[in-house]
N, C-alpha and C. Protein backbone atom coordinates (compact mmCIF):
# COMPACT_ATOMS: atom_id res chain seq x y z
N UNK A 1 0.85 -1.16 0.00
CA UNK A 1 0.00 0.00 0.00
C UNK A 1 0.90 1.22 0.00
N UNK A 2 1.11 2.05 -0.98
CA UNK A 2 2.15 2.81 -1.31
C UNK A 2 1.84 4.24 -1.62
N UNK A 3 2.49 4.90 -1.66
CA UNK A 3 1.98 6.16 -2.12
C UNK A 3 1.23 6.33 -3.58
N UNK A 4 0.48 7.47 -3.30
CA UNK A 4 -0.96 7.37 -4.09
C UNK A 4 -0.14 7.53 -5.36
N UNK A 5 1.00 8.74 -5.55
CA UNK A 5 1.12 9.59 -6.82
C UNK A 5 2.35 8.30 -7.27
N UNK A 6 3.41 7.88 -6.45
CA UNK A 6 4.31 7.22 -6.62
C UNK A 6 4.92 5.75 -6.34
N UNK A 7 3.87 5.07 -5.66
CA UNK A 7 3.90 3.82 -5.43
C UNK A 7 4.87 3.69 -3.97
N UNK A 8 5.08 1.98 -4.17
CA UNK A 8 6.22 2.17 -2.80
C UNK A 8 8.00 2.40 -3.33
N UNK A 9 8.46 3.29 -2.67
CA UNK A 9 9.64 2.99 -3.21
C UNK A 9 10.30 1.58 -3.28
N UNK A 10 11.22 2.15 -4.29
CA UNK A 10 11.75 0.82 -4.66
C UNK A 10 12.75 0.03 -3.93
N UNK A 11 13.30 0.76 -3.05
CA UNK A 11 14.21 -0.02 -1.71
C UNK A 11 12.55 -0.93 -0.97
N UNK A 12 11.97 -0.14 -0.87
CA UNK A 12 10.60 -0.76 -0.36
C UNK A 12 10.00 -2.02 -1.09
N UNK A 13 10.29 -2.12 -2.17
CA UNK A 13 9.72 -3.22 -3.18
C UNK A 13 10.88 -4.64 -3.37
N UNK A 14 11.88 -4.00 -2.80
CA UNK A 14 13.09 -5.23 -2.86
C UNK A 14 12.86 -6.06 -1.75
N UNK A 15 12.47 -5.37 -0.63
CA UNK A 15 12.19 -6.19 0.56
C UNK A 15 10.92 -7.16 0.53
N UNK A 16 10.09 -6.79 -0.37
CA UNK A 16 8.69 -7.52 -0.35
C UNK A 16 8.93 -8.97 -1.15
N UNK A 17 8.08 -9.92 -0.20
CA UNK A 17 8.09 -11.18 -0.84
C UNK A 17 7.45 -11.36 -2.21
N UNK A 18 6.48 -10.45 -2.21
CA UNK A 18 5.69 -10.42 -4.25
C UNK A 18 4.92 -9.24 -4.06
N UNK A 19 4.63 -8.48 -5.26
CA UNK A 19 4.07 -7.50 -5.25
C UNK A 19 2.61 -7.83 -5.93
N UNK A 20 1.26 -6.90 -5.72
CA UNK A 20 0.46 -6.88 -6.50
C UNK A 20 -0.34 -6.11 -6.33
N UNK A 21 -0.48 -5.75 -8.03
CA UNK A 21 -1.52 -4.49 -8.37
C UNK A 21 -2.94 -4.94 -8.87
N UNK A 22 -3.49 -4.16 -8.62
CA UNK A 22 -5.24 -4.00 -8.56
C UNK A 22 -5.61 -3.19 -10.06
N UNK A 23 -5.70 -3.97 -11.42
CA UNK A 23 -6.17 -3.68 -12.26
C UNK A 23 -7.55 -3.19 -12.42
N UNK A 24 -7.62 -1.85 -13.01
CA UNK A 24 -8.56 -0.54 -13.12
C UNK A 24 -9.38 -0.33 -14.14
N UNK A 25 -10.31 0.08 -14.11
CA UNK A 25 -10.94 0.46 -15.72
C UNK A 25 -10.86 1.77 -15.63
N UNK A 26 -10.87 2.66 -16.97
CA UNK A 26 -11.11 3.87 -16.98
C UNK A 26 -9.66 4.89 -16.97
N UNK A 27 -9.88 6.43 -16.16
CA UNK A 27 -9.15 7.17 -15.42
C UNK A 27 -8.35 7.14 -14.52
N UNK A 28 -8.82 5.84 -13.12
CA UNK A 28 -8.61 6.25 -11.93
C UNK A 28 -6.94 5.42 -11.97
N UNK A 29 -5.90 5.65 -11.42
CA UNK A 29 -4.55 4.91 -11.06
C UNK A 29 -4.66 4.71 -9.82
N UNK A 30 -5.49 4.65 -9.02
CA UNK A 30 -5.74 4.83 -7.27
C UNK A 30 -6.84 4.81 -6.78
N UNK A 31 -6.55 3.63 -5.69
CA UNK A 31 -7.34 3.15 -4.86
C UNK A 31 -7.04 4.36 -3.07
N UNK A 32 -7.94 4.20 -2.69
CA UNK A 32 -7.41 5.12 -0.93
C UNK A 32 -6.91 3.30 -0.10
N UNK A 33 -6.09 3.41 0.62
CA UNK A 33 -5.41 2.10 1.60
C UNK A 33 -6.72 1.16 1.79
N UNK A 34 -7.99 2.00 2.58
CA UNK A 34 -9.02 0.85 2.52
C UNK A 34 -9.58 0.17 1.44
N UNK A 35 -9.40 1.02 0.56
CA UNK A 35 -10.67 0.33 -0.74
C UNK A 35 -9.49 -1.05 -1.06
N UNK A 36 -8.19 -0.90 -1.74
CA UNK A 36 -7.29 -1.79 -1.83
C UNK A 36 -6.99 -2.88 -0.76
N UNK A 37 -6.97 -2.81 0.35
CA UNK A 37 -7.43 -3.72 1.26
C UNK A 37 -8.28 -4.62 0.99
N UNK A 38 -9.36 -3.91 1.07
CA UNK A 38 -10.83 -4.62 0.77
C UNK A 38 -10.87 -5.42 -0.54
N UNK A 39 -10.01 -4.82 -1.25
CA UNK A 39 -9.94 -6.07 -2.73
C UNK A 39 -9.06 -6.81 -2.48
N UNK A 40 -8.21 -6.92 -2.16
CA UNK A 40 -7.26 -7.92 -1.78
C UNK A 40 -7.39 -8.85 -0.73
N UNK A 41 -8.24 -8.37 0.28
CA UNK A 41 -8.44 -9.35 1.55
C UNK A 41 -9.67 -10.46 0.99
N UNK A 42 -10.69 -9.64 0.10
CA UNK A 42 -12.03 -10.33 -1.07
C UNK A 42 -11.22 -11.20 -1.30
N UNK A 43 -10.79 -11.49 -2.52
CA UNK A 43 -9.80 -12.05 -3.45
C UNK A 43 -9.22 -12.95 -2.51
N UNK A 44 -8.53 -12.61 -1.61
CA UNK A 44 -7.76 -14.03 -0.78
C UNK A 44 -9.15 -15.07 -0.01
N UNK A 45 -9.74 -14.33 0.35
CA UNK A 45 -10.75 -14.90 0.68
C UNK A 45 -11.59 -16.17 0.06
N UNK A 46 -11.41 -15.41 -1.42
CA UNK A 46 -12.44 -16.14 -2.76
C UNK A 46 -11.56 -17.37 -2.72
N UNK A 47 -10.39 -17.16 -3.16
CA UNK A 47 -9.26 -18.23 -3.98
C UNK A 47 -9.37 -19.15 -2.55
N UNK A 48 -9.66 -19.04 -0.83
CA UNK A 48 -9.47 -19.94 0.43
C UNK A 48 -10.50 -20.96 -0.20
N UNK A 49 -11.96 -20.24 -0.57
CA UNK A 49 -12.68 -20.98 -0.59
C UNK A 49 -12.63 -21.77 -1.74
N UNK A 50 -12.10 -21.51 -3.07
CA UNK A 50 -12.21 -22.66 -3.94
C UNK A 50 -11.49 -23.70 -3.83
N UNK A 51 -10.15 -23.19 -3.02
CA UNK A 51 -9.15 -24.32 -2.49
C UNK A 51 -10.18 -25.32 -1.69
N UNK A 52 -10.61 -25.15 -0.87
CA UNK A 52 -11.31 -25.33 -0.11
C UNK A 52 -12.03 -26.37 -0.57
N UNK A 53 -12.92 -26.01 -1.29
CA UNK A 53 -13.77 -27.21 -2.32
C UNK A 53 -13.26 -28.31 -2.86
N UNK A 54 -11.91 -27.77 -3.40
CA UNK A 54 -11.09 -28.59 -4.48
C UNK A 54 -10.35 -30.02 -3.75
């Protein structure tokens, strides 16, 4: 969760185990910290449960 205009720096991105971005339609390049949360915590959520099934 990185800065809005510039992402995380990149000393910041070496340390991370994997990165991932939240593909957009339209205008917008930015999410606010909660909304991106909230898609990403969804999403892990979704993929528990199909494991889950499988």
């Amino acid at each position: 969760m990185g800065n809005e205009g510039t992402g995380l720096a990149r000393l910041t991105q070496e340390q991370c185990d994997f990165l991932v971005s939240l593909p957009q339609a339209g205008n917008i390049a930015s999410l606010n910290v909660a909304q991106a949360a909230t898609a990403c915590m969804y999403e892990w959520m979704r993929q528990a449960r199909v494991q889950a099934q499988n």
